[in-house]
C-alpha atoms as a PDB file:
ATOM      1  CA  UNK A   1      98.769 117.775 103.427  1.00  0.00           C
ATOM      2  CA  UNK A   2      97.100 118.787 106.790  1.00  0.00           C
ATOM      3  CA  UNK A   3      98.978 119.330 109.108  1.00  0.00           C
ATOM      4  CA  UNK A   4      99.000 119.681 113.519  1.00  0.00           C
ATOM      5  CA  UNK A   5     100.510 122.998 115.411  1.00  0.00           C
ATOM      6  CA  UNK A   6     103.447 122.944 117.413  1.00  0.00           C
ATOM      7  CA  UNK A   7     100.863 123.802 120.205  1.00  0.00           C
ATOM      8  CA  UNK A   8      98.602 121.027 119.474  1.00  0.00           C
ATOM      9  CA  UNK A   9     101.480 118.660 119.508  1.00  0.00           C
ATOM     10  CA  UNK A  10     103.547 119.466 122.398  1.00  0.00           C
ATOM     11  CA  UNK A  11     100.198 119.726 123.986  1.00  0.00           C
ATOM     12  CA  UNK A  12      99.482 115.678 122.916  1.00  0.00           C
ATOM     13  CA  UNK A  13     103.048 114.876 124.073  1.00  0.00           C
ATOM     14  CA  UNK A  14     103.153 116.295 127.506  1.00  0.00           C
ATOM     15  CA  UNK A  15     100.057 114.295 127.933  1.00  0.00           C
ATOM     16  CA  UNK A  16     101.232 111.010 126.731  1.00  0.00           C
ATOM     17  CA  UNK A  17     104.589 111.312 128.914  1.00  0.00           C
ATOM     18  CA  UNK A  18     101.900 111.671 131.809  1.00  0.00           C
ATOM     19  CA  UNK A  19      99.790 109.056 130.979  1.00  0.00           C
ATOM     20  CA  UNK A  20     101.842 106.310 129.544  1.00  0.00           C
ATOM     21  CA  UNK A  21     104.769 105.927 131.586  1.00  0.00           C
ATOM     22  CA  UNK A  22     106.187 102.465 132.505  1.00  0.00           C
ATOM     23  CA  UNK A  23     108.744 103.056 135.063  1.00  0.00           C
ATOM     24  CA  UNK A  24     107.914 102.190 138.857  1.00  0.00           C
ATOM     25  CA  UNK A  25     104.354 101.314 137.907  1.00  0.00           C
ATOM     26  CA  UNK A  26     103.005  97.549 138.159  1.00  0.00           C
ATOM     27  CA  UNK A  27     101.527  95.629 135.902  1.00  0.00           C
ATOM     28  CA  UNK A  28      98.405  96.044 136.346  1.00  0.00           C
ATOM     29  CA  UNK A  29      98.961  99.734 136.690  1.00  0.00           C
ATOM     30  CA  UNK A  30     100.162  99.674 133.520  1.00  0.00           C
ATOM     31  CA  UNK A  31      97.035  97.654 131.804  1.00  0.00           C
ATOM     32  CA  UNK A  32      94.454  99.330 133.378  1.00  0.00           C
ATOM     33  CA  UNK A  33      95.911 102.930 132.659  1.00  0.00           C
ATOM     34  CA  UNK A  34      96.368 101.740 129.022  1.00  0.00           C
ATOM     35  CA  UNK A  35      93.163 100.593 128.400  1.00  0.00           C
ATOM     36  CA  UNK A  36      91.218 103.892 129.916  1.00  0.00           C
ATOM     37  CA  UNK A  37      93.699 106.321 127.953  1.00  0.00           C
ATOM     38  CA  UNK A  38      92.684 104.531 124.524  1.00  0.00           C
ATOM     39  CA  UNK A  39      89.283 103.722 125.220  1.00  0.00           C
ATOM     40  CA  UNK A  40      88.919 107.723 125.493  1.00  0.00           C
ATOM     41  CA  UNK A  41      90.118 108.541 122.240  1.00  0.00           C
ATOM     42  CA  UNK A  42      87.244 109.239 119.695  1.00  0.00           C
ATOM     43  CA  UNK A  43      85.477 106.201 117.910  1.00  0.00           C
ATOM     44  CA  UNK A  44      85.662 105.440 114.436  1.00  0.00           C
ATOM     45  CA  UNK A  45      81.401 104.228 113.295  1.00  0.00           C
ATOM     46  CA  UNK A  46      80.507 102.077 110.789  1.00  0.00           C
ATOM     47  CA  UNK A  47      82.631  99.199 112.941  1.00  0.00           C
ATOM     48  CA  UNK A  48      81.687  95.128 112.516  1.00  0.00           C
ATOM     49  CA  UNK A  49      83.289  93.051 115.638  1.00  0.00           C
ATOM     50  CA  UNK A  50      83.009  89.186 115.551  1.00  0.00           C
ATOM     51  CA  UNK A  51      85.121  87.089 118.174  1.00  0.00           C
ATOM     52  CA  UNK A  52      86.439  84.023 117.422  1.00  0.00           C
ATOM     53  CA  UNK A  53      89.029  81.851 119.283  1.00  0.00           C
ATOM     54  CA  UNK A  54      92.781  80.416 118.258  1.00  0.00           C
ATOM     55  CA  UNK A  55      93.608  77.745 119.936  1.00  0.00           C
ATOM     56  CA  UNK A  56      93.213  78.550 123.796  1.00  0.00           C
ATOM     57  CA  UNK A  57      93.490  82.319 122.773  1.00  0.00           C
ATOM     58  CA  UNK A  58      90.908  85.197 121.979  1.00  0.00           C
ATOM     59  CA  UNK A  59      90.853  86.602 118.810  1.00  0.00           C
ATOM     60  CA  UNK A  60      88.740  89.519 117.025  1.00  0.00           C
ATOM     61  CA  UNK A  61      87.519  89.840 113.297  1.00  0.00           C
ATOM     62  CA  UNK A  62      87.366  93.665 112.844  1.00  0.00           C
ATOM     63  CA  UNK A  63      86.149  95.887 109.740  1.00  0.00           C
ATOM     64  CA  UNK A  64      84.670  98.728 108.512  1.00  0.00           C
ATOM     65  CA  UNK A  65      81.101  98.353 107.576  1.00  0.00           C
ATOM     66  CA  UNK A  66      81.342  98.257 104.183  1.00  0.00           C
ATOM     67  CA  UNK A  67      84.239  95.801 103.767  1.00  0.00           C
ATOM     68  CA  UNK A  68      82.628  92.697 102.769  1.00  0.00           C
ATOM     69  CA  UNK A  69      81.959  89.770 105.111  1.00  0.00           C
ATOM     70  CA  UNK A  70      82.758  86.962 102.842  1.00  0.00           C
ATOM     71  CA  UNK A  71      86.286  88.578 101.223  1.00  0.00           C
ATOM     72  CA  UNK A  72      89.290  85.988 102.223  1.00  0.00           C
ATOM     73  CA  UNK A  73      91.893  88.824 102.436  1.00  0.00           C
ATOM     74  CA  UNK A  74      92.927  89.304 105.608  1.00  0.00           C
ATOM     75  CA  UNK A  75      95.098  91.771 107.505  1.00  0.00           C
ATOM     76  CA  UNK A  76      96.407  89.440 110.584  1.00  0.00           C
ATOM     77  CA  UNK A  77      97.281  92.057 112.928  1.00  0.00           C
ATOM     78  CA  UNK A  78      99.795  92.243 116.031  1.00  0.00           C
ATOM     79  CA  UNK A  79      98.722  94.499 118.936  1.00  0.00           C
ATOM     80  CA  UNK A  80     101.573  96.400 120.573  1.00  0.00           C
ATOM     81  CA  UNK A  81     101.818  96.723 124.412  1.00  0.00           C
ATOM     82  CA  UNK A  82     105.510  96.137 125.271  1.00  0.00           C
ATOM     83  CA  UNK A  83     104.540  92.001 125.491  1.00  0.00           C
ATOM     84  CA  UNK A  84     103.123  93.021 128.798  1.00  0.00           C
ATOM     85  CA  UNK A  85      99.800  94.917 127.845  1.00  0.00           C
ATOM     86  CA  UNK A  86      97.001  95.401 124.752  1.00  0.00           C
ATOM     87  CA  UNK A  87      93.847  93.547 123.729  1.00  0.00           C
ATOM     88  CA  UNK A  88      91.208  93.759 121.286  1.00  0.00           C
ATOM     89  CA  UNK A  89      89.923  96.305 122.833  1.00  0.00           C
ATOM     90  CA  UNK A  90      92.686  98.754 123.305  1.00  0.00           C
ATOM     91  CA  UNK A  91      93.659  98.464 119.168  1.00  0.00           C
ATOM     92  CA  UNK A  92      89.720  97.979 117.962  1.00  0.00           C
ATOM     93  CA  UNK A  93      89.667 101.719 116.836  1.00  0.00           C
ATOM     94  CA  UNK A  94      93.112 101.750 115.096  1.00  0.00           C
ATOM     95  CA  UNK A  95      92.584  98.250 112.869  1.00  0.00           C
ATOM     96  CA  UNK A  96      89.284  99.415 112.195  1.00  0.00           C
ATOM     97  CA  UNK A  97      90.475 102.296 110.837  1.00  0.00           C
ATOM     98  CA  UNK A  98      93.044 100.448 108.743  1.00  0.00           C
ATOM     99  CA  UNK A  99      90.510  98.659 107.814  1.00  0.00           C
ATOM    100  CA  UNK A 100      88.352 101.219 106.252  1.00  0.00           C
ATOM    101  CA  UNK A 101      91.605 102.574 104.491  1.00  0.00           C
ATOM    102  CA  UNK A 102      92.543  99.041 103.257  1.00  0.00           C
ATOM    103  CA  UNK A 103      88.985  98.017 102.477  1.00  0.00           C
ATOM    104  CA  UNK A 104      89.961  94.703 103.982  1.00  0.00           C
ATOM    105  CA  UNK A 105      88.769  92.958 107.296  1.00  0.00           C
ATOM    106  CA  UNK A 106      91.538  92.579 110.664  1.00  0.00           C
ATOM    107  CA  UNK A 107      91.887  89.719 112.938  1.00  0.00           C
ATOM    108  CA  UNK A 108      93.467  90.576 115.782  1.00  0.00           C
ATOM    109  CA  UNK A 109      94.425  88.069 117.956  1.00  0.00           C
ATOM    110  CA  UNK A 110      95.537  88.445 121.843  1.00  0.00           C
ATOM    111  CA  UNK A 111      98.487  86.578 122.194  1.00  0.00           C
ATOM    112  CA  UNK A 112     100.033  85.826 125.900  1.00  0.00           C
ATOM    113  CA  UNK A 113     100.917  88.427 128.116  1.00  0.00           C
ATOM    114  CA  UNK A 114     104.236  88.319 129.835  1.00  0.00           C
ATOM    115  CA  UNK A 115     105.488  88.486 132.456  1.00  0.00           C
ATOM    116  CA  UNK A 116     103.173  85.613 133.112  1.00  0.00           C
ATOM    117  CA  UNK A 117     103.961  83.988 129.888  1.00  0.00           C
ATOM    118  CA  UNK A 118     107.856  84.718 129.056  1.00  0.00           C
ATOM    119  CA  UNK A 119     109.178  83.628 125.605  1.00  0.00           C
ATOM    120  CA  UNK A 120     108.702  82.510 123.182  1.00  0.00           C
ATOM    121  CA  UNK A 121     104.540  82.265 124.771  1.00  0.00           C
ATOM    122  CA  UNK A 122     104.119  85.055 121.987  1.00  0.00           C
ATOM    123  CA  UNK A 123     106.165  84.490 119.385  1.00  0.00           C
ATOM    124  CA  UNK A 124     104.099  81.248 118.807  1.00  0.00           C
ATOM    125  CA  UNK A 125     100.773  82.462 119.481  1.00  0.00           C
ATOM    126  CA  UNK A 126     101.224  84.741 116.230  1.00  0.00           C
ATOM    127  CA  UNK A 127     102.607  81.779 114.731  1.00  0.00           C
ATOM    128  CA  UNK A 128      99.956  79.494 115.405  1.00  0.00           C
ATOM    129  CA  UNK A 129      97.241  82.486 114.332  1.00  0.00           C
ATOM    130  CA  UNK A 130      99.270  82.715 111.021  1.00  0.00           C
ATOM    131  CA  UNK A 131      98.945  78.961 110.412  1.00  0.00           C
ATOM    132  CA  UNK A 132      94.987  79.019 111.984  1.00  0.00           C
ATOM    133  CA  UNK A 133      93.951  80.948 108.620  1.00  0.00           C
ATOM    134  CA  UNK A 134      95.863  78.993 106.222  1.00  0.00           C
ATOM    135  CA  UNK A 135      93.987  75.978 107.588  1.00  0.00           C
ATOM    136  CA  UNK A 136      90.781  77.360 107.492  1.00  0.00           C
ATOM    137  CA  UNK A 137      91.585  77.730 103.355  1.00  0.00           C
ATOM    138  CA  UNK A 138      92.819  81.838 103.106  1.00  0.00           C
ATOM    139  CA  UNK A 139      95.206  81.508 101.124  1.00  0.00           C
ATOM    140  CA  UNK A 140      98.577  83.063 102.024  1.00  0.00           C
ATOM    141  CA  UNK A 141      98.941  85.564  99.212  1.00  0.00           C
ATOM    142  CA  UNK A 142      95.597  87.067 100.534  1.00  0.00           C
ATOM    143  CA  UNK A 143      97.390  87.251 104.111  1.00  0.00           C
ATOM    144  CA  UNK A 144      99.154  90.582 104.948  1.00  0.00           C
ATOM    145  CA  UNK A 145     100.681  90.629 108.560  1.00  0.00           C
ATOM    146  CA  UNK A 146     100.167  93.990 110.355  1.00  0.00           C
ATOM    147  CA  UNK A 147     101.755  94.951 113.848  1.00  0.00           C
ATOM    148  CA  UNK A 148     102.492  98.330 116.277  1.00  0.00           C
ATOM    149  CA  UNK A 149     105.607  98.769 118.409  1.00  0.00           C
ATOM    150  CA  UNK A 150     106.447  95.459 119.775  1.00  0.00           C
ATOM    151  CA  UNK A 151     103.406  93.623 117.720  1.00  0.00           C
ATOM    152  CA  UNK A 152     105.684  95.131 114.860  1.00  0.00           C
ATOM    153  CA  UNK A 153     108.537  93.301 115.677  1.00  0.00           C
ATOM    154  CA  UNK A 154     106.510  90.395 116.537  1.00  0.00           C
ATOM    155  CA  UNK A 155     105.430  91.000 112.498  1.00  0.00           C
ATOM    156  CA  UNK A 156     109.122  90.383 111.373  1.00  0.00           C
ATOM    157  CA  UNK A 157     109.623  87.411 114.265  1.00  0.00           C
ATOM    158  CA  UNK A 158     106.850  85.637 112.406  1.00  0.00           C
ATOM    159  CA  UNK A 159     108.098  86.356 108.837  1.00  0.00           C
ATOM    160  CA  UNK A 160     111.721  85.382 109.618  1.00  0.00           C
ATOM    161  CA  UNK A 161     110.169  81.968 111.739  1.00  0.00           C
ATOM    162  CA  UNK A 162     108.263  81.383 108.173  1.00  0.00           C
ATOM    163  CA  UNK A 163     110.659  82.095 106.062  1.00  0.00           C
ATOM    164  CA  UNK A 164     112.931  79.729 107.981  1.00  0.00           C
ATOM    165  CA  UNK A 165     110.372  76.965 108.106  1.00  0.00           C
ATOM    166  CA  UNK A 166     109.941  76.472 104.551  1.00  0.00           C
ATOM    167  CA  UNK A 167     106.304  78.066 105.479  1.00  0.00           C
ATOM    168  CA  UNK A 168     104.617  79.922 102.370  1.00  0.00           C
ATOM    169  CA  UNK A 169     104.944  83.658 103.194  1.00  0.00           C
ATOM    170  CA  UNK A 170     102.014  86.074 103.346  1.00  0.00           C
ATOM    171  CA  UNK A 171     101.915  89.015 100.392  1.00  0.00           C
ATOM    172  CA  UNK A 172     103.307  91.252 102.802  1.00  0.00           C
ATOM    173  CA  UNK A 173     103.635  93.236 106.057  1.00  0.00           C
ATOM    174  CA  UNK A 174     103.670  96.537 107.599  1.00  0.00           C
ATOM    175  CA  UNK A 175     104.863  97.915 110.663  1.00  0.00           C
ATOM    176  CA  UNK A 176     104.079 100.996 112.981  1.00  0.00           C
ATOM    177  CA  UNK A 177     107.296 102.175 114.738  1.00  0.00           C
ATOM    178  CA  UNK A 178     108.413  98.628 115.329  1.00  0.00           C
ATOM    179  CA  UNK A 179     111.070  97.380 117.285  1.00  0.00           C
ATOM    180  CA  UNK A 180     113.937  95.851 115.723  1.00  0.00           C
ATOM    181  CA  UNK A 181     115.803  94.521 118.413  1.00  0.00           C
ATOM    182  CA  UNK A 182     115.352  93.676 121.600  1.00  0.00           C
ATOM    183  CA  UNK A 183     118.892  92.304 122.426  1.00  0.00           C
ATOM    184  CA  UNK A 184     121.280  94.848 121.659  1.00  0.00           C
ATOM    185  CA  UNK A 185     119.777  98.605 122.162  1.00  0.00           C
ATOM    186  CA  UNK A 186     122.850  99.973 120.269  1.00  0.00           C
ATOM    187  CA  UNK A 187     120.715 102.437 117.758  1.00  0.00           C
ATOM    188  CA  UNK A 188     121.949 106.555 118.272  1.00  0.00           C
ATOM    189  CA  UNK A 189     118.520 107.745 118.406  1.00  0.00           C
ATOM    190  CA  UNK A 190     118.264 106.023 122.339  1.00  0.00           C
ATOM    191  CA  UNK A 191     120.378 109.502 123.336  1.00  0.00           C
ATOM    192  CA  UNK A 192     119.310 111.609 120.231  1.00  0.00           C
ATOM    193  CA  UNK A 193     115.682 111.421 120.527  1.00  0.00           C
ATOM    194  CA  UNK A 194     115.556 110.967 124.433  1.00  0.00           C
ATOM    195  CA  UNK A 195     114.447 114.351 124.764  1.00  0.00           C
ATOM    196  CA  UNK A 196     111.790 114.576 122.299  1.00  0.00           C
ATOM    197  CA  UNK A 197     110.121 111.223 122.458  1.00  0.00           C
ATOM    198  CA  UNK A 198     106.889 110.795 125.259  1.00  0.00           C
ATOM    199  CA  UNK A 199     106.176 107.401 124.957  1.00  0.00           C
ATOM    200  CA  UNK A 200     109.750 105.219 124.262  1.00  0.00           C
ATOM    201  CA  UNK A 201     112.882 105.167 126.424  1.00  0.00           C
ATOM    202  CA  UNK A 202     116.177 102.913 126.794  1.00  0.00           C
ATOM    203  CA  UNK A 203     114.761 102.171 130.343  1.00  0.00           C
ATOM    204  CA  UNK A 204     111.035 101.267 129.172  1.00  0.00           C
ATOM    205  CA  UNK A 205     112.543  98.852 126.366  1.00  0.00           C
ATOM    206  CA  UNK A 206     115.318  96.999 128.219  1.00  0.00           C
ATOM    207  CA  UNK A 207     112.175  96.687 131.273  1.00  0.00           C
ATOM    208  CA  UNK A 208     109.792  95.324 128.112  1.00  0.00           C
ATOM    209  CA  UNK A 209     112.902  92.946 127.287  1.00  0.00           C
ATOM    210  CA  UNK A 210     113.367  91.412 130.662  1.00  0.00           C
ATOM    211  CA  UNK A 211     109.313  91.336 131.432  1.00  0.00           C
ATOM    212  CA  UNK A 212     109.813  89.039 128.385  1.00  0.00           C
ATOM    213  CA  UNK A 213     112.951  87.272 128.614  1.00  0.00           C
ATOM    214  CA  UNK A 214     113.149  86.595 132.100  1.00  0.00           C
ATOM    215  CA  UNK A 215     116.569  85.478 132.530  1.00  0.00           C
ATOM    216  CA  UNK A 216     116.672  82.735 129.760  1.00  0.00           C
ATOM    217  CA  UNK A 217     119.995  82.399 128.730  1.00  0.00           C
ATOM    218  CA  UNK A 218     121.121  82.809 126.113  1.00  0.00           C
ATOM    219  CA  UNK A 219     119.031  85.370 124.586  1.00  0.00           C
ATOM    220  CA  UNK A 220     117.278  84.366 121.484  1.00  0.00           C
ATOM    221  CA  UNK A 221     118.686  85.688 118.356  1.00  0.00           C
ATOM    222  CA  UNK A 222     115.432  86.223 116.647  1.00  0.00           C
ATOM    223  CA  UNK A 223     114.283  88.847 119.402  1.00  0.00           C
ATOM    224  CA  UNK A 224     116.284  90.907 117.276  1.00  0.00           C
ATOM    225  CA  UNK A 225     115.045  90.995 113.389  1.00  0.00           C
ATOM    226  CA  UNK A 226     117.816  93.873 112.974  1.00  0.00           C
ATOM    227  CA  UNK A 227     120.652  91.519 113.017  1.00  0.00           C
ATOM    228  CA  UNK A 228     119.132  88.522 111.177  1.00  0.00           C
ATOM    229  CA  UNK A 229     119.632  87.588 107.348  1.00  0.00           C
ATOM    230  CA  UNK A 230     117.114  89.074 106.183  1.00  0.00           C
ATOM    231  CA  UNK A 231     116.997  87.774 102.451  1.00  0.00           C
ATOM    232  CA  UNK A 232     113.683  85.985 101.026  1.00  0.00           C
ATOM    233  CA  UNK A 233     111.111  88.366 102.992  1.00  0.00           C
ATOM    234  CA  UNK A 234     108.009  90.149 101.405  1.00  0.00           C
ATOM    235  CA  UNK A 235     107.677  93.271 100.504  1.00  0.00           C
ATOM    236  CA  UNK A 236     107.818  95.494 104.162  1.00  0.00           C
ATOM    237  CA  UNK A 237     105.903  98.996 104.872  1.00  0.00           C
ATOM    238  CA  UNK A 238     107.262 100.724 107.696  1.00  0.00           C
ATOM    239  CA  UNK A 239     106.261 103.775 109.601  1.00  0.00           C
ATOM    240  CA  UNK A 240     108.337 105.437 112.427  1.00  0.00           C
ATOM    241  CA  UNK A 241     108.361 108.907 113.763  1.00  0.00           C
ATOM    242  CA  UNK A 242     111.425 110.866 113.766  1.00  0.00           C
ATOM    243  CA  UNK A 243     111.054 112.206 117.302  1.00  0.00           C
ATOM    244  CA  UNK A 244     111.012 108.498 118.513  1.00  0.00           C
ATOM    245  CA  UNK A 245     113.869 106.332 120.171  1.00  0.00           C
ATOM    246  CA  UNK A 246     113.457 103.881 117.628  1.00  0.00           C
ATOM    247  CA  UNK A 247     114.488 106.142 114.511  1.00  0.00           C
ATOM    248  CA  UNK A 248     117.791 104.803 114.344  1.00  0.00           C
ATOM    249  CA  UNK A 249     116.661 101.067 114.685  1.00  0.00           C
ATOM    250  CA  UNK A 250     113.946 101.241 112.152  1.00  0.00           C
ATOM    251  CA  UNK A 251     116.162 102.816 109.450  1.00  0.00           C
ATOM    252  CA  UNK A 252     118.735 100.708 109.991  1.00  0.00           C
ATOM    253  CA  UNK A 253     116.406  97.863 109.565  1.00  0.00           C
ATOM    254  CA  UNK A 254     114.876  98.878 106.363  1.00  0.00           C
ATOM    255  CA  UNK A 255     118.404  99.596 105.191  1.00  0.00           C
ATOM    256  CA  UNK A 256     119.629  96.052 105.792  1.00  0.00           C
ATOM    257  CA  UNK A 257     116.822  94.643 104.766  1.00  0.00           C
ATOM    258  CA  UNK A 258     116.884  96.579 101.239  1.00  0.00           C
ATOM    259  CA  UNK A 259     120.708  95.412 100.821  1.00  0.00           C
ATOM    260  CA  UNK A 260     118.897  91.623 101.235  1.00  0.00           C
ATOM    261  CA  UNK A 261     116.984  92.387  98.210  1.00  0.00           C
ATOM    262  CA  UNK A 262     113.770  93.070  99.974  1.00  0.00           C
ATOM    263  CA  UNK A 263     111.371  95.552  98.803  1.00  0.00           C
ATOM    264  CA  UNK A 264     110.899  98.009 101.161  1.00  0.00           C
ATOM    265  CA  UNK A 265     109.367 101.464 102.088  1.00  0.00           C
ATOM    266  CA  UNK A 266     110.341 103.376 104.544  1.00  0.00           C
ATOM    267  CA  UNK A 267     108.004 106.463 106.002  1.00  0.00           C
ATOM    268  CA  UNK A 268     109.841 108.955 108.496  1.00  0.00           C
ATOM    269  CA  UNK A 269     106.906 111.184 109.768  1.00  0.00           C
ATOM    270  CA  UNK A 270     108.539 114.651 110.964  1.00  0.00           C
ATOM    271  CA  UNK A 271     107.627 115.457 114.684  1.00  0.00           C
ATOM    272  CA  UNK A 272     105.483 112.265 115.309  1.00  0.00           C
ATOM    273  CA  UNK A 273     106.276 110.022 118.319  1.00  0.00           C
ATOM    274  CA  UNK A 274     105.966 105.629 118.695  1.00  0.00           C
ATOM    275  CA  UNK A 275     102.608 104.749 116.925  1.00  0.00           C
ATOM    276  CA  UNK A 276     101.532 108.415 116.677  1.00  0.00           C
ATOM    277  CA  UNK A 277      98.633 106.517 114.416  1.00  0.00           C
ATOM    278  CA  UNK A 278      96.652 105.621 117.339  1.00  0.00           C
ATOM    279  CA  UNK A 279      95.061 109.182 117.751  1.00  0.00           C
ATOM    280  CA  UNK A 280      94.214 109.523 114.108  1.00  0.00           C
ATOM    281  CA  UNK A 281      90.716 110.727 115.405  1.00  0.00           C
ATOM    282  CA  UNK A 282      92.452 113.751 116.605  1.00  0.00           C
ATOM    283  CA  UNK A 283      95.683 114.071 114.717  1.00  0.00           C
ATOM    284  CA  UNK A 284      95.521 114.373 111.099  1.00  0.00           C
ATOM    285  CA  UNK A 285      99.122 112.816 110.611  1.00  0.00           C
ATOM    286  CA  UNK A 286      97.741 109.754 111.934  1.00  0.00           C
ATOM    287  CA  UNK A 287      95.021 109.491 109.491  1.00  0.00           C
ATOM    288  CA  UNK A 288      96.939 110.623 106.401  1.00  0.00           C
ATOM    289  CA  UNK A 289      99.527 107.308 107.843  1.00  0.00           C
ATOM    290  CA  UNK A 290      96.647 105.147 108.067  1.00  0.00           C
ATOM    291  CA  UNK A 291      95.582 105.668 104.512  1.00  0.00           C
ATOM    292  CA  UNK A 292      99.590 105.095 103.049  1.00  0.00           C
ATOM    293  CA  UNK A 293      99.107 101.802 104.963  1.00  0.00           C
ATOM    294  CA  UNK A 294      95.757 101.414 103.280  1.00  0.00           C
ATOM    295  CA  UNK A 295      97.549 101.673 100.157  1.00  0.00           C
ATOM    296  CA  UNK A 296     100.442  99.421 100.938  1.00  0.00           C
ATOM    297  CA  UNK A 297      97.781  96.596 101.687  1.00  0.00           C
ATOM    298  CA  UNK A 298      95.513  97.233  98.595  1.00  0.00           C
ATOM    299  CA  UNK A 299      98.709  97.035  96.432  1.00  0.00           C
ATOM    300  CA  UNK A 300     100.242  93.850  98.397  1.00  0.00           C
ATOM    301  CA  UNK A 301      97.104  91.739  97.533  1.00  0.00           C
ATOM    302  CA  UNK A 302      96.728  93.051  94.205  1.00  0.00           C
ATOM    303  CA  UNK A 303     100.337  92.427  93.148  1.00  0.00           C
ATOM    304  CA  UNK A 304     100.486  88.932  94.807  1.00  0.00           C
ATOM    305  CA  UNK A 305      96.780  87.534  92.979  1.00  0.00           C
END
C-alpha cells in the first residue's frame, strides 16, 4: 500500500491548522474560507452533476461518468461542515470520487445551516431527503446513507430516527470520522490527540454544538448516537484517523454498537487527521479509503438484493 512521507504530511497538516480554523472567526469567515480551500484541491473528470430540489432545499445527483443514469441505487450522502458550513459544491469532488469507487450515483442534499436554523432544522432535512427517494419508488435496500464529520453523525441521527419510527432501514451506512456525540465530549482522545490533530478540537466541537443547539434545554438525547441503544441498525463502515480528537468517540461507538449486535467495521488509518479523504487527489491514503468505502457500498447492495 502507498503510502505519504512524514514531510508530506506534516507539511498538509500545518496547512490545514492554518486554513481551517474555527475559533474567533465568523460565520461567514468560516464559509467562504471553506469553500476556496476545497475548491483548490485537484478535480476528479469524468463527473455528471444534475440538481434537483427536496422540499424547499437544494439537492445534487453526483456520479462518475460511467455509473449509469437509470441505476436506482443510491448513496444519500451527508456533507460535513460543523452544521454551520458545506454545500454541493464544497463535497462534489469527494462523492464523486466515492462514486467512481462504488460505481453508484450520490445525492447530496444541503440541509439547513445553523446558526440560522438551530435543531433539529437538520436532523429533518436528512430525514425528509431519506423519505423523498423512497417516494419517488428507490427502494430502501438500494439506499446506503453516507456522511463526513458531523454529516456522519447526522448518518446515525437518521438511522436511529428510522429505526425508531418503524421506518424501513436503508442496506447500510458509512461514516468518515463522524461524530458520536455532541452532548457529552467525555472521549480521552480530546487531550490525547490535541496535539496531533489540525482540523478537530474540544473548543471547535462544543462551538459546533452550541451554533446548533442554541440554548434549547434540555439537550436532545439523539445528538449523541454514542449513548443510544443501538440494537436493530444496518450494517455500519466507519473510518477515523488515529491522530484525530474523535479516536476515542468513534471506537467507542463501533464497540457499543457491535455489543448491540450490529455489524460493524471499523478502519483506524495511522497518522491521518478528521476526513483526511477529502484530499485523495493528493494523498494516496485518501484514495486507498475511498475505494474500502467503495467496497463497503458494492457489498451493502449486493447482500441486501
Amino acid at each position: 500500500m502507498q503510502s505519504s512521507s512524514m514531510e508530506m504530511i506534516t507539511a498538509i497538516k500545518q496547512h490545514l491548522k492554518q486554513s481551517f480554523s474555527f475559533i474567533g472567526k465568523t460565520v461567514d469567515e468560516i464559509r467562504s474560507e471553506e469553500t476556496a480551500a476545497l475548491n483548490a484541491l485537484p478535480k476528479p473528470s469524468g463527473v455528471v452533476t444534475e440538481q434537483v430540489t427536496i422540499g424547499n432545499m437544494k439537492a445534487e445527483w453526483v456520479r462518475s461518468e460511467h455509473v449509469p443514469e437509470g441505476d436506482s441505487e443510491t448513496i444519500l450522502y451527508f456533507h460535513g461542515g460543523a452544521f454551520i458550513s458545506g454545500s454541493c459544491d464544497t463535497h462534489r469532488d469527494l462523492v464523486a470520487r466515492i462514486s467512481r469507487f462504488a460505481n453508484t450515483k450520490v445525492l447530496v442534499i444541503e440541509y439547513r445551516l445553523a446558526p440560522e436554523h438551530r435543531y433539529p432544522a437538520a436532523n429533518e432535512d436528512c430525514l425528509e431527503a431519506y423519505r423523498w427517494l423512497i417516494d419517488k419508488g428507490i427502494s430502501n435496500k438500494k439506499i446506503i446513507l453516507g456522511g463526513d464529520s458531523v454529516g456522519g453523525c447526522l448518518a446515525l441521527m437518521t438511522l436511529l430516527t428510522l429505526r425508531d419510527k418503524g421506518d424501513p432501514l436503508p442496506a447500510g451506512a458509512f461514516c468518515l470520522s463522524p461524530h458520536t456525540d455532541f452532548l457529552h465530549f467525555d472521549s480521552e482522545s480530546y487531550i490525547t490527540r490535541s496535539e496531533f490533530d489540525p482540523l478537530g478540537s474540544l473548543a471547535s466541537s462544543r462551538l459546533c454544538a452550541d451554533y446548533y443547539l442554541g440554548s434549547i434545554m434540555p439537550k436532545p438525547e439523539i445528538m449523541s448516537p454514542l449513548y443510544q441503544n443501538l440494537h436493530g441498525l444496518p450494517p455500519l463502515f466507519i473510518q477515523v484517523g488515529d491522530h484525530e480528537v474523535l479516536l476515542d468517540e468513534c471506537v467507542r461507538f463501533a464497540d457499543k454498537a457491535k455489543a448491540a449486535g450490529v455489524d460493524v467495521t471499523l478502519e483506524k488509518w495511522e497518522h491521518m487527521w478528521c476526513v483526511f479523504q477529502q484530499l485523495a487527489g493528493i494523498l494516496p491514503e485518501g484514495e486507498q479509503a475511498l475505494e474500502h468505502i467503495g467496497l463497503f457500498v458494492k457489498s451493502g447492495l449486493q447482500g441486501a438484493k
